[in-house]
C-alpha atoms as a PDB file:
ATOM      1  CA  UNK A   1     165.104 102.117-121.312  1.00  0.00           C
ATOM      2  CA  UNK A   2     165.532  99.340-123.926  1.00  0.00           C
ATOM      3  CA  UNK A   3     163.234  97.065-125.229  1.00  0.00           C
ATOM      4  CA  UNK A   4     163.586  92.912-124.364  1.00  0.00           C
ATOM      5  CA  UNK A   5     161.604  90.144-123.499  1.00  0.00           C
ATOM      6  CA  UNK A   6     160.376  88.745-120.292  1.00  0.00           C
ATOM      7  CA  UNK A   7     162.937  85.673-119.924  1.00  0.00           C
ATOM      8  CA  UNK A   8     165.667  88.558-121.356  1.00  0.00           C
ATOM      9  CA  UNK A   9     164.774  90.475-118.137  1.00  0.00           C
ATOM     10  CA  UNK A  10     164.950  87.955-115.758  1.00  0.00           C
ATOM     11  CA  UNK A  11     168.384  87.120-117.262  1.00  0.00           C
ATOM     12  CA  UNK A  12     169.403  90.530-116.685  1.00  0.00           C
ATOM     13  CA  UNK A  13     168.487  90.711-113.291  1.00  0.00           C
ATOM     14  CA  UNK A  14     170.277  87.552-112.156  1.00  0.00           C
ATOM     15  CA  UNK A  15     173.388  88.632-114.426  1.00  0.00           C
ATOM     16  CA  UNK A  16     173.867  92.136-112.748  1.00  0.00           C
ATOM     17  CA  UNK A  17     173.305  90.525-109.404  1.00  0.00           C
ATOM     18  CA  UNK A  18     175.897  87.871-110.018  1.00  0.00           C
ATOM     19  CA  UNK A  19     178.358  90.593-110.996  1.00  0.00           C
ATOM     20  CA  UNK A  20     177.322  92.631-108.578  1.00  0.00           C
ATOM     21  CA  UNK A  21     177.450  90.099-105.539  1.00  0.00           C
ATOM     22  CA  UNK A  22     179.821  86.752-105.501  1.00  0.00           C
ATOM     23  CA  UNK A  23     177.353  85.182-103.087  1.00  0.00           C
ATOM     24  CA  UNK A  24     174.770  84.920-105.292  1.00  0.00           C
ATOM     25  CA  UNK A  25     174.920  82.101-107.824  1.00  0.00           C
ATOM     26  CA  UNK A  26     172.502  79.400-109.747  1.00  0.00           C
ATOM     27  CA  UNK A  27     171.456  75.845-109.657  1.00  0.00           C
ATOM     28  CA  UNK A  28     169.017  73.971-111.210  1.00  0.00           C
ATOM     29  CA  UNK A  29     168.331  71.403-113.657  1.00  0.00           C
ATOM     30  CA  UNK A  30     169.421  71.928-117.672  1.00  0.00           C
ATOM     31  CA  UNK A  31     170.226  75.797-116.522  1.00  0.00           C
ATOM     32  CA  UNK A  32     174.011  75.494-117.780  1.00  0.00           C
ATOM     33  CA  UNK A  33     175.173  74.428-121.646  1.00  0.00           C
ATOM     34  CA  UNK A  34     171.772  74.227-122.131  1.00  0.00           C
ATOM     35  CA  UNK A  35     170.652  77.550-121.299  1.00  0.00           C
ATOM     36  CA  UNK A  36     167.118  76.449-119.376  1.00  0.00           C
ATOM     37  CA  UNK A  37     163.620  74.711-120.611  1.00  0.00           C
ATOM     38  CA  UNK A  38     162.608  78.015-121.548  1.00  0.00           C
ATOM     39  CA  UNK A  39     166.274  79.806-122.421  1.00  0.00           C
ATOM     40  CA  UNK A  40     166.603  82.140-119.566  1.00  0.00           C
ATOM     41  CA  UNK A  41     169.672  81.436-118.463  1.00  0.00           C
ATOM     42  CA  UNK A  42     171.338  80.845-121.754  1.00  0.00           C
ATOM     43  CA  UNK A  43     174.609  82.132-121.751  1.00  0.00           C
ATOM     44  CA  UNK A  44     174.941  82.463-118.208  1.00  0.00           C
ATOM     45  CA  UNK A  45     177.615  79.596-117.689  1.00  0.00           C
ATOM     46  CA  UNK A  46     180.080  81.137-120.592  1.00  0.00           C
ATOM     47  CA  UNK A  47     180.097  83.981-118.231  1.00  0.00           C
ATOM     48  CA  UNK A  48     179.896  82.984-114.696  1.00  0.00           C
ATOM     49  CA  UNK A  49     181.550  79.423-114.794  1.00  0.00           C
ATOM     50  CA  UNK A  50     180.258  76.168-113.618  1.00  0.00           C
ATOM     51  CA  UNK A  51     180.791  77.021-110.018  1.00  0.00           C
ATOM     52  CA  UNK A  52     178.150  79.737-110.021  1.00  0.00           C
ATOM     53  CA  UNK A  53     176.272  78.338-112.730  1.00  0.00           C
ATOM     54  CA  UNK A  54     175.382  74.630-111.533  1.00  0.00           C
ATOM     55  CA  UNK A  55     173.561  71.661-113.452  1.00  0.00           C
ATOM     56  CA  UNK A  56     172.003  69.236-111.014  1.00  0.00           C
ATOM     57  CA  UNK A  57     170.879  66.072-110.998  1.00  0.00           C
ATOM     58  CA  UNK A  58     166.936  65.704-111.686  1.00  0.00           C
ATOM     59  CA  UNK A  59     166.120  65.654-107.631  1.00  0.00           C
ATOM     60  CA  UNK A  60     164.131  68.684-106.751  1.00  0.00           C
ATOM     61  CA  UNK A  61     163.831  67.514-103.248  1.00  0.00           C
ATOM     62  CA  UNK A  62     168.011  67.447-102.903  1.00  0.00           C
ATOM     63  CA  UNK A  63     168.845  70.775-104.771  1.00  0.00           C
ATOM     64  CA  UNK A  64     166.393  73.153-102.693  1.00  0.00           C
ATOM     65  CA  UNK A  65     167.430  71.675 -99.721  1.00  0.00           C
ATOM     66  CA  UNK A  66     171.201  71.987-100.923  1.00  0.00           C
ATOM     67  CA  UNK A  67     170.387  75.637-101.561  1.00  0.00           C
ATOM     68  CA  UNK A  68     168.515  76.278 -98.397  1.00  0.00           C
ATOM     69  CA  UNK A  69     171.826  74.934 -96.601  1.00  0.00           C
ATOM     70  CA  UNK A  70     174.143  77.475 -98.930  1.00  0.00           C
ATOM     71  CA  UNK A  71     171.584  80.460 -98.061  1.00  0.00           C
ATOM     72  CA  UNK A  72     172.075  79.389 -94.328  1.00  0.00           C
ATOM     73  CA  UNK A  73     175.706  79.606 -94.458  1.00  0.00           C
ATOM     74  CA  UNK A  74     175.604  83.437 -96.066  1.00  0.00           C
ATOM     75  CA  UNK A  75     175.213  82.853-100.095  1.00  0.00           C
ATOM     76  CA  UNK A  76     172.209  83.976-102.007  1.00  0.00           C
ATOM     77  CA  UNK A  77     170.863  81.039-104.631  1.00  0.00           C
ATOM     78  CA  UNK A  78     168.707  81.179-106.807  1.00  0.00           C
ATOM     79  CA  UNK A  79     167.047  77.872-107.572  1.00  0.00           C
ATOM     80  CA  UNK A  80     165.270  77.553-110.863  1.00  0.00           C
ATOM     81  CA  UNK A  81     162.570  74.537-111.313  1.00  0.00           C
ATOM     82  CA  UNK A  82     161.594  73.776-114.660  1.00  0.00           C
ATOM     83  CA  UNK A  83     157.954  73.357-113.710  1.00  0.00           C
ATOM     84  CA  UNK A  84     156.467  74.992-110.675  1.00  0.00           C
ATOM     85  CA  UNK A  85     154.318  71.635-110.287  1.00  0.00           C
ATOM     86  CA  UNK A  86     157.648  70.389-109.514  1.00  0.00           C
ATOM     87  CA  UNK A  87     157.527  72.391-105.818  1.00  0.00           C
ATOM     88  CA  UNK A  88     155.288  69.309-105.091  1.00  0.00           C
ATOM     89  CA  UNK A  89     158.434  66.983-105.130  1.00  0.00           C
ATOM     90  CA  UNK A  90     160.407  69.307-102.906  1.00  0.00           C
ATOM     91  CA  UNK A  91     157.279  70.465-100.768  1.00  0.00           C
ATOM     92  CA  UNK A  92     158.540  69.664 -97.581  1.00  0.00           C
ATOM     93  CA  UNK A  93     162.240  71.448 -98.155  1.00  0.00           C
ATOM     94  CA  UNK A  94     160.580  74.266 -98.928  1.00  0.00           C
ATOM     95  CA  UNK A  95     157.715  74.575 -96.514  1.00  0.00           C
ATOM     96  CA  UNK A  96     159.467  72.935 -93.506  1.00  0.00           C
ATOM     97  CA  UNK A  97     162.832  73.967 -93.945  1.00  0.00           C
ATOM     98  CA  UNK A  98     163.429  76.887 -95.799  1.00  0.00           C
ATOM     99  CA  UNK A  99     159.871  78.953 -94.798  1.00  0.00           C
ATOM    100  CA  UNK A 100     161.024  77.835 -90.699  1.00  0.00           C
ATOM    101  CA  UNK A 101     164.595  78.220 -90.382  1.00  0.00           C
ATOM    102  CA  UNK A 102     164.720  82.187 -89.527  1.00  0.00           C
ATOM    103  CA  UNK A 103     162.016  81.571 -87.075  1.00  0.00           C
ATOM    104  CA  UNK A 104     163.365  78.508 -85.179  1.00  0.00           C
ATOM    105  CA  UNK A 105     166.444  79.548 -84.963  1.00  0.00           C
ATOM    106  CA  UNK A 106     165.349  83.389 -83.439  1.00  0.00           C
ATOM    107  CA  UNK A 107     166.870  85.033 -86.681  1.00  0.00           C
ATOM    108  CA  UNK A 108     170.737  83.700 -85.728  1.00  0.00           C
ATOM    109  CA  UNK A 109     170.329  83.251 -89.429  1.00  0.00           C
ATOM    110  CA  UNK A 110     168.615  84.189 -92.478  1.00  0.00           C
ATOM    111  CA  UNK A 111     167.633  82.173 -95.323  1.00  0.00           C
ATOM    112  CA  UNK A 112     168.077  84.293 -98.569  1.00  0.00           C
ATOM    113  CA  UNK A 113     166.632  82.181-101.244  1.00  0.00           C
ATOM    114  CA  UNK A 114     165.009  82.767-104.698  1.00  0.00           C
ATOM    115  CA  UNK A 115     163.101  80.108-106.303  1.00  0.00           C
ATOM    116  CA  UNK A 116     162.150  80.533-109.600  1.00  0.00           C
ATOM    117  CA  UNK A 117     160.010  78.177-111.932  1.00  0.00           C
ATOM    118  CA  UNK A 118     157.902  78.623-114.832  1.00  0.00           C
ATOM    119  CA  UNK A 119     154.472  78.612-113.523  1.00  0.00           C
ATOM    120  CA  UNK A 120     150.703  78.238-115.632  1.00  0.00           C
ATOM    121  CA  UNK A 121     149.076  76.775-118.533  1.00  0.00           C
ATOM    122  CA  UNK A 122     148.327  77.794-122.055  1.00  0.00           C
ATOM    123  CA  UNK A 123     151.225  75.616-123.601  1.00  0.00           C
ATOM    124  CA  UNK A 124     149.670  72.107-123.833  1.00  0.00           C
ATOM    125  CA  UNK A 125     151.893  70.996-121.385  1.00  0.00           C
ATOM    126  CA  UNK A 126     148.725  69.060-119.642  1.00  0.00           C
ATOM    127  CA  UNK A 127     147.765  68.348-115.983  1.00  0.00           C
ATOM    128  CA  UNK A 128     151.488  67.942-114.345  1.00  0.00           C
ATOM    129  CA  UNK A 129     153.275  70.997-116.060  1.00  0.00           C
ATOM    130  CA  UNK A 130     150.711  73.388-116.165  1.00  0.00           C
ATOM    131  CA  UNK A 131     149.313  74.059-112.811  1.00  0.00           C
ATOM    132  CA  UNK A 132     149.374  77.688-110.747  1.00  0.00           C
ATOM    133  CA  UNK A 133     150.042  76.870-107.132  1.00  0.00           C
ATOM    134  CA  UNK A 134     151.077  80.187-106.077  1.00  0.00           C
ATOM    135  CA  UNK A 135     147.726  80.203-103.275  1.00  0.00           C
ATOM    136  CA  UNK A 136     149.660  76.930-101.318  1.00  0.00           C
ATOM    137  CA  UNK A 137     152.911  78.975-100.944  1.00  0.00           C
ATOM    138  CA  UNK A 138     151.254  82.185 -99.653  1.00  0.00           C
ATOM    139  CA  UNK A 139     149.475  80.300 -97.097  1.00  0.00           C
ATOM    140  CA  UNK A 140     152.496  79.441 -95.573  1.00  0.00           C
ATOM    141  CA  UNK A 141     154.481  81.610 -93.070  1.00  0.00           C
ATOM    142  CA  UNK A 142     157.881  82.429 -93.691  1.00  0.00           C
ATOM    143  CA  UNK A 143     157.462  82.480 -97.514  1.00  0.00           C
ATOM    144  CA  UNK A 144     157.314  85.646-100.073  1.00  0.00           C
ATOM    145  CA  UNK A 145     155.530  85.075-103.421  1.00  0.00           C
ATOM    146  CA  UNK A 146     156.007  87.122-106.446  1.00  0.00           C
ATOM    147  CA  UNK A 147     154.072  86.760-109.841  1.00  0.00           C
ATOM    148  CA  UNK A 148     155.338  89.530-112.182  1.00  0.00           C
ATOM    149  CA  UNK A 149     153.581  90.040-115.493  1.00  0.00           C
ATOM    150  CA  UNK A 150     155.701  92.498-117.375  1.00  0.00           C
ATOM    151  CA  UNK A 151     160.030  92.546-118.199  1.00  0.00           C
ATOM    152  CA  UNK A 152     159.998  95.607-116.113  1.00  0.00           C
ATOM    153  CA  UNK A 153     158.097  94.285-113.108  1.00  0.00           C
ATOM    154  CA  UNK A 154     160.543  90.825-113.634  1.00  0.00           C
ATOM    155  CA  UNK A 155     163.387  92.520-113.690  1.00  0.00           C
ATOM    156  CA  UNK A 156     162.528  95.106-110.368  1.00  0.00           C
ATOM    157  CA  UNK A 157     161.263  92.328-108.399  1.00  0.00           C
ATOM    158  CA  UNK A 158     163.969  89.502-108.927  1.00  0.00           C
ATOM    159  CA  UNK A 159     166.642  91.974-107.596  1.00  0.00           C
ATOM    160  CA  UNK A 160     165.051  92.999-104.683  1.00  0.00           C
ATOM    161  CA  UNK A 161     163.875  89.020-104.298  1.00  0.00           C
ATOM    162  CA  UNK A 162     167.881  88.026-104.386  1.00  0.00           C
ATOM    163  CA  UNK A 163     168.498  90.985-102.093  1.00  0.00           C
ATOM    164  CA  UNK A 164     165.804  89.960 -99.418  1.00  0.00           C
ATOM    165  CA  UNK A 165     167.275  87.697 -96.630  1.00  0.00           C
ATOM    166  CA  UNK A 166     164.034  85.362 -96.900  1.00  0.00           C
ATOM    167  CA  UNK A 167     162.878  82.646 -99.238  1.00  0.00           C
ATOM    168  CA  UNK A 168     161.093  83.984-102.049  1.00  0.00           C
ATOM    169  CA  UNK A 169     158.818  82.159-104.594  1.00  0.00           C
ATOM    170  CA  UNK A 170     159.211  83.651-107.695  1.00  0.00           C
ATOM    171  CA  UNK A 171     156.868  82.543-110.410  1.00  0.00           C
ATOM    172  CA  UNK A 172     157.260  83.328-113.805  1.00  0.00           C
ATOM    173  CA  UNK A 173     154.230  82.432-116.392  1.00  0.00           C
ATOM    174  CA  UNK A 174     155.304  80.490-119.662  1.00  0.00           C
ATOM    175  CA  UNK A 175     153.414  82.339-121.892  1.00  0.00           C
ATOM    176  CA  UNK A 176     154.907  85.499-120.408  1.00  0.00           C
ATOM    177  CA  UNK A 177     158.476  84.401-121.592  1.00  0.00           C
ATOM    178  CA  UNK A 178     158.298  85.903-125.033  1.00  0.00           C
ATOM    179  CA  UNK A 179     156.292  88.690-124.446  1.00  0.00           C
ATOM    180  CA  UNK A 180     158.337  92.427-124.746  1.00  0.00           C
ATOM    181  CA  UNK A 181     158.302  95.678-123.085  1.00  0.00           C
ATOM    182  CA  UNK A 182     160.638  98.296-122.293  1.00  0.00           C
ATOM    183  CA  UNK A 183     163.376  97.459-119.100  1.00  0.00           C
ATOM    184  CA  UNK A 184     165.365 100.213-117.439  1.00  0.00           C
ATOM    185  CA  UNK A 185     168.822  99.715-117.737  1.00  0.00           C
ATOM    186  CA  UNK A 186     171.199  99.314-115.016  1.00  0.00           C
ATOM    187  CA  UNK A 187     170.056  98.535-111.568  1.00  0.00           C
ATOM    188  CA  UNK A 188     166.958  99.211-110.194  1.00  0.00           C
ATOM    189  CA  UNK A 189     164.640  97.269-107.566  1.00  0.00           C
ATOM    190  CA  UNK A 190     161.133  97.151-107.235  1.00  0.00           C
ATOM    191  CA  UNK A 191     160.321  96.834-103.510  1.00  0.00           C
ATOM    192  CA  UNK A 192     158.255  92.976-102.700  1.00  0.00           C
ATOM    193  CA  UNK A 193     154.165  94.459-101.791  1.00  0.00           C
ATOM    194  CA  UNK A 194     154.163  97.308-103.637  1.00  0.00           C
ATOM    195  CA  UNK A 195     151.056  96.899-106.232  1.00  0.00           C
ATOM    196  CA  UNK A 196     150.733  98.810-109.283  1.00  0.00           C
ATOM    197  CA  UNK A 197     148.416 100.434-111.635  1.00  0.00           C
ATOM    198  CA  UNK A 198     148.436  98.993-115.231  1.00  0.00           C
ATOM    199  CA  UNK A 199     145.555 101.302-116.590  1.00  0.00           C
ATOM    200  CA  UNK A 200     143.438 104.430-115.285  1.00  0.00           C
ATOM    201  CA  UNK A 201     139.906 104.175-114.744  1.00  0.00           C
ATOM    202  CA  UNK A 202     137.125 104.834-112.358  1.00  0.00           C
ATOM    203  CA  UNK A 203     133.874 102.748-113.067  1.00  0.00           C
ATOM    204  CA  UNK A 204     135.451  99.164-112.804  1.00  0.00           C
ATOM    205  CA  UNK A 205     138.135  97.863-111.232  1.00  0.00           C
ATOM    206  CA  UNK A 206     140.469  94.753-112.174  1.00  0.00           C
ATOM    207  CA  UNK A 207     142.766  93.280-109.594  1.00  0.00           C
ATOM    208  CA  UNK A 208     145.126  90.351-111.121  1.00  0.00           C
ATOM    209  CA  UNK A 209     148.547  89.686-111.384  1.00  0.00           C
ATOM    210  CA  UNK A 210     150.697  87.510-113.736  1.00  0.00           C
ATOM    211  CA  UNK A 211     149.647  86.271-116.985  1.00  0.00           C
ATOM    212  CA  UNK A 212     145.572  87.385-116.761  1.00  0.00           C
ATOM    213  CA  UNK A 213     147.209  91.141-116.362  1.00  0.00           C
ATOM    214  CA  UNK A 214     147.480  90.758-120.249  1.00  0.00           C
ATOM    215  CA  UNK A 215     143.706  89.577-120.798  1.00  0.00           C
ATOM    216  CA  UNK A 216     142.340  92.498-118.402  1.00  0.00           C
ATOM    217  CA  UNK A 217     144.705  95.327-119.906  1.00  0.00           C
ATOM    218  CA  UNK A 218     142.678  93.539-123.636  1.00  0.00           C
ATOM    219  CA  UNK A 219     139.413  93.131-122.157  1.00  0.00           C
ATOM    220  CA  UNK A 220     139.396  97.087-120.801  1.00  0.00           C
ATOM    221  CA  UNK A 221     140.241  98.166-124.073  1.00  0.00           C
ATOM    222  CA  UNK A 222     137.445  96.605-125.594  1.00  0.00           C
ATOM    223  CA  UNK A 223     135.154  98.032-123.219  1.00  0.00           C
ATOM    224  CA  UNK A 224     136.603 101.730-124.002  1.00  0.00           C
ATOM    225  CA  UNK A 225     135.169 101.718-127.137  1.00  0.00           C
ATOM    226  CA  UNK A 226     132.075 101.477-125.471  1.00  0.00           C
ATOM    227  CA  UNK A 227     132.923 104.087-123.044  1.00  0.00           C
ATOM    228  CA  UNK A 228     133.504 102.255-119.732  1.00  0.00           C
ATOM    229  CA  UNK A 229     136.795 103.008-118.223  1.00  0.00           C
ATOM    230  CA  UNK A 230     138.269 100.262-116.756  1.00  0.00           C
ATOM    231  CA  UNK A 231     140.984  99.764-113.859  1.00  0.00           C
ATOM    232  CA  UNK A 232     143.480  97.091-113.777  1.00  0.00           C
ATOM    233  CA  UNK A 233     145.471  96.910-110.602  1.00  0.00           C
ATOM    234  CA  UNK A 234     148.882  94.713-110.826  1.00  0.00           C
ATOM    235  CA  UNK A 235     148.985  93.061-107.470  1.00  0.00           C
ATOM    236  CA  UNK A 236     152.431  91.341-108.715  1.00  0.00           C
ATOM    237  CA  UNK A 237     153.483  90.912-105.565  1.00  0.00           C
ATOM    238  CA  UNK A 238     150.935  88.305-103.298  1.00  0.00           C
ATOM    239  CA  UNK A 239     153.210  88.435-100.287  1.00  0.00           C
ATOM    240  CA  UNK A 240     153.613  90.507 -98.433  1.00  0.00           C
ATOM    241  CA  UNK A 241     150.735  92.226 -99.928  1.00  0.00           C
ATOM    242  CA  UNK A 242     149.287  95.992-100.820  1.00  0.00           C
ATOM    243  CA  UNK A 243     146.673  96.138 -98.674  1.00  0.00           C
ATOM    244  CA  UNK A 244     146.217  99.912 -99.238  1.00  0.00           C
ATOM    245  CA  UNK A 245     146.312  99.533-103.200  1.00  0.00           C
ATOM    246  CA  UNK A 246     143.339  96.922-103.224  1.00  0.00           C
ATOM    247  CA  UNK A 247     141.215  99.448-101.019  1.00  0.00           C
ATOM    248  CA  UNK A 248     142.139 102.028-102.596  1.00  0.00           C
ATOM    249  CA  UNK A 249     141.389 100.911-106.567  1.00  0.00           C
ATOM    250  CA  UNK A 250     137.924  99.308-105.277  1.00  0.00           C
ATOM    251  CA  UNK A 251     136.876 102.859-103.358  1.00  0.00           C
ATOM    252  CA  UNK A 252     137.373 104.694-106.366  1.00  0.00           C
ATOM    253  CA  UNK A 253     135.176 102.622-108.291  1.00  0.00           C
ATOM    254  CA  UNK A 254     133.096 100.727-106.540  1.00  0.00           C
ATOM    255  CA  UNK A 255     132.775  97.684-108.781  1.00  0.00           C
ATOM    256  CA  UNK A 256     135.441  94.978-108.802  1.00  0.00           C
ATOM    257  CA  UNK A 257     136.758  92.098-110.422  1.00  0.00           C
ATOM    258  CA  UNK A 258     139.203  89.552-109.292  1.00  0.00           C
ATOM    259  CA  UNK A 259     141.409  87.373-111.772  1.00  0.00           C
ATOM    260  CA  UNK A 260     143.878  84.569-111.473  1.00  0.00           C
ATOM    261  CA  UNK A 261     145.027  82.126-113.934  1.00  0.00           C
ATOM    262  CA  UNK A 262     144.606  79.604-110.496  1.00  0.00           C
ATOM    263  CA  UNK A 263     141.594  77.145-110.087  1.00  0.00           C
ATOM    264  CA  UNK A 264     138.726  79.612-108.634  1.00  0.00           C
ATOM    265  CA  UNK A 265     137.962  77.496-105.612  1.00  0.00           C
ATOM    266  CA  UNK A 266     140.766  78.049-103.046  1.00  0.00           C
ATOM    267  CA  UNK A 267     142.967  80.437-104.814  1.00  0.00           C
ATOM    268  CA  UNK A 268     144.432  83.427-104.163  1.00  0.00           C
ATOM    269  CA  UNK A 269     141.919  85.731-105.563  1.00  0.00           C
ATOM    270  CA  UNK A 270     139.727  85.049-101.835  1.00  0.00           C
ATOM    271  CA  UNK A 271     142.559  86.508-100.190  1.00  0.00           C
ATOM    272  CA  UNK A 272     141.997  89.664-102.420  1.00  0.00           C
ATOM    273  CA  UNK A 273     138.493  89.794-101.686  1.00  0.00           C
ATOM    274  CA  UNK A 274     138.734  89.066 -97.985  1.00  0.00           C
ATOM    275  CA  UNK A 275     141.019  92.667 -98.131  1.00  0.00           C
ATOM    276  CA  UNK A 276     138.128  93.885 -99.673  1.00  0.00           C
ATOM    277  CA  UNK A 277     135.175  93.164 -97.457  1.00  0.00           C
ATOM    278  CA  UNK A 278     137.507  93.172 -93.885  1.00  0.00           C
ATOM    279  CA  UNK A 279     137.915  96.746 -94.477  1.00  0.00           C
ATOM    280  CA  UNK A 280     136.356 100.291 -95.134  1.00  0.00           C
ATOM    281  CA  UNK A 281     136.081  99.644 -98.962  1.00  0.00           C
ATOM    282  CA  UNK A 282     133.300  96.958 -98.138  1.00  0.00           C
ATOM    283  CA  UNK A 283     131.132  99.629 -97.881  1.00  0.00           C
ATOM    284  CA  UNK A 284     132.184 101.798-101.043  1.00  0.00           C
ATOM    285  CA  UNK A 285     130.849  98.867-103.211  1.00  0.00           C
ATOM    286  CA  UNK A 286     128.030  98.944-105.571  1.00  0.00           C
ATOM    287  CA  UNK A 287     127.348  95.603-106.734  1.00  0.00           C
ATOM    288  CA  UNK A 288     128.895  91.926-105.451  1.00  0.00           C
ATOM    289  CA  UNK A 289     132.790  91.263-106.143  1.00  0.00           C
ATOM    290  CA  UNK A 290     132.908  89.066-108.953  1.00  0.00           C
ATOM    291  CA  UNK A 291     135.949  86.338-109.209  1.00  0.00           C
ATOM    292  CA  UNK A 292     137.276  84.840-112.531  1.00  0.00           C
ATOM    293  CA  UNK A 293     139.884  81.601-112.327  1.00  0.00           C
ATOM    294  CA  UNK A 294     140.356  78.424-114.179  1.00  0.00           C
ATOM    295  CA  UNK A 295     137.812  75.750-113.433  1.00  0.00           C
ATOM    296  CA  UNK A 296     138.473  73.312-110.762  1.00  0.00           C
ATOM    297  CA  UNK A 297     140.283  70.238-112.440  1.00  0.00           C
ATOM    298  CA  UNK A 298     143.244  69.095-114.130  1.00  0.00           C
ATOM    299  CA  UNK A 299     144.512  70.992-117.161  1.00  0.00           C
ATOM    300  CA  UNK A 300     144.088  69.306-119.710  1.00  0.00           C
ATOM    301  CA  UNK A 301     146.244  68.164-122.691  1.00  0.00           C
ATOM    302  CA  UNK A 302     144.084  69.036-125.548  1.00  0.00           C
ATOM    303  CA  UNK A 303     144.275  72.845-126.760  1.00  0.00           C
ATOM    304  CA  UNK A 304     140.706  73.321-127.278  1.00  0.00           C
ATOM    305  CA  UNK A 305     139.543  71.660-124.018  1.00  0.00           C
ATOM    306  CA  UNK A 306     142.764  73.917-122.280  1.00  0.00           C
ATOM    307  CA  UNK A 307     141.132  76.873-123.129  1.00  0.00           C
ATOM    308  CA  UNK A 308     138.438  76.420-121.886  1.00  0.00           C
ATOM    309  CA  UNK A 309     139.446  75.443-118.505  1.00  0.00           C
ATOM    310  CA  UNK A 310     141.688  78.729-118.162  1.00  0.00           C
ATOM    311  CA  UNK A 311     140.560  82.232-118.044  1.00  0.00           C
ATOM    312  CA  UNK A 312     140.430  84.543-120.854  1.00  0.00           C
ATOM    313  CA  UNK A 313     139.889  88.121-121.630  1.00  0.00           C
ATOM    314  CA  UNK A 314     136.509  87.148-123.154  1.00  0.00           C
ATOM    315  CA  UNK A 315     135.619  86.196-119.296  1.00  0.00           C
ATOM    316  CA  UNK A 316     136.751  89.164-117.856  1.00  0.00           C
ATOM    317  CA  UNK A 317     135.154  91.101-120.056  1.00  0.00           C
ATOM    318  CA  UNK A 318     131.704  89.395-119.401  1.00  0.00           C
ATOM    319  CA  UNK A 319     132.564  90.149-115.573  1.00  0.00           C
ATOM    320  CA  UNK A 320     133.093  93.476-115.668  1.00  0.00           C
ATOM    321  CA  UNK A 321     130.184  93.944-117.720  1.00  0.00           C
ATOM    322  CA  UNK A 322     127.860  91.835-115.037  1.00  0.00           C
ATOM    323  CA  UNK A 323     129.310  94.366-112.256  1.00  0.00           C
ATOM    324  CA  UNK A 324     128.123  97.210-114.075  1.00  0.00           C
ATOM    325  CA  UNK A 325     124.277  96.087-115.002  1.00  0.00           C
ATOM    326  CA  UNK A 326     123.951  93.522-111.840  1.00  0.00           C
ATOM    327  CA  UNK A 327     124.796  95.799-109.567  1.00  0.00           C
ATOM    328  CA  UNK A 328     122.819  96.332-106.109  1.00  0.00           C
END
């Protein structure tokens, strides 16, 4: 093990990969001299070379369809959008192309594309650079979607994203970039739908993923003091999806909360709770499921206005604790 950040982990998953496989290279926009909008792939070009290490030209639309044609013909990109509200420009390369291709062609061939972009708010970014989309990509056959929230977890799941032979959306939150933990070293690969337990506990249960991981692990360790023992479960993966994990975590306790860093209405947290009440954990449940997401409009610019649009641990927190006293 050895200590790094998020954006250091996702660097040195790509690099071993690279080194590891000649298919697999890089495009995007800014990702060479200047080493990314966020630094992740900093130093990547000294090593690899311009050939594996492209610039492109600011046309989202042209590069994932470029990379969906190299992916066809047996390499493994990985396309990195500065923004993930950028996926809007390129929306139809990715959802009619790229998500189809395996399918129409009866799996003659395989489309084994990563696309990564920095996904989520918090940064004062504003409305077109700080959205979480992640709910429109899951909804659409053909696609895997992974939202890691620790280096470990980023690390695991980009290798075994650049290993799978199908387009995977790999979204990685800003404000997740600088955060630390400790990485394995070497190769290792966390298998896509496998969910994970962030923290013990058996009278509440938190299922998130990505960023609002961080404000559930703080929000259950507030509530310790107080004596309620609080599970978070890591979904980190949203498709495929652990099924068993979800019904598992909300049998044990029989309260749960769902959190996204996604508008509520329409996002991905439904899904969640759909697993929840379609199956025998429905009827382990002791009060309502109770959902916490970002309010339904634009993010704004302002910081104090931001915050209050996006989730927080404070939230959760009062969640959990209207699970436990407004129970049925």
């Amino acid at each position: 093990m050895r200590e790094m950040t998020y954006a250091e982990a996702i660097r040195d998953a790509m690099s071993g990969e690279m080194r590891r496989d000649e298919g697999v290279f890089l495009m995007g926009e800014d990702i060479g001299v200047y080493g990314g909008a966020f630094g992740v792939t900093r130093g990547m070009l000294a090593e690899f070379g311009p050939e594996r290490v492209r610039d492109t030209p600011i046309s989202e639309s042209a590069f994932v369809g470029a990379g969906t044609g190299a992916a066809m013909m047996g390499l493994r990109p990985i396309v990195e959008l500065m923004f993930s509200d950028f996926m809007a420009v390129c929306y139809d390369q990715i959802i009619n192309q790229a998500a189809k291709l395996r399918f129409m062609f009866g799996g003659k061939v395989t489309v084994p594309m990563v696309i990564r972009a920095a996904s989520g708010g918090g940064t004062g970014a504003a409305a077109q650079h700080s959205q979480s989309l992640e709910a429109m990509f899951c909804h659409v056959p053909g696609l895997k979607v992974v939202a890691p929230s620790t280096p470990r977890d980023a690390k695991g799941l980009l290798i075994s994203a650049i290993r799978d032979d199908n387009p995977v959306i790999f979204l990685e939150q800003k404000l997740l970039y600088g955060t630390k933990g400790a990485v394995p070293e070497g190769d290792y690969a966390i298998p896509l739908g496998s969910a994970d337990v962030k923290r013990e506990g058996g009278d509440v249960s938190v299922i998130t993923y990505g960023r609002t991981v961080q404000m559930a692990l703080d929000a259950a360790e507030r509530l310790a003091r107080e004596g309620v023992r609080v599970e978070v479960l890591d979904v980190r993966s949203l498709y495929p999806l652990d099924r068993g994990a979800i019904i598992g975590t909300s049998k044990k306790t029989g309260r749960v909360v769902v959190a996204h860093e996604a508008a509520l209405f329409g996002g991905f947290g439904g899904e969640i709770v759909s697993v929840i009440a379609d199956s025998e954990a429905f009827f382990h449940l002791d009060a309502p499921i109770k959902r916490v997401g970002a309010l339904h409009c634009p993010i704004p610019f302002n910081p104090g206005l931001e915050a209050q649009v996006l989730p927080s641990a404070v939230r959760i927190e009062a969640a959990v604790r209207e699970v436990i006293t407004g129970g049925v």
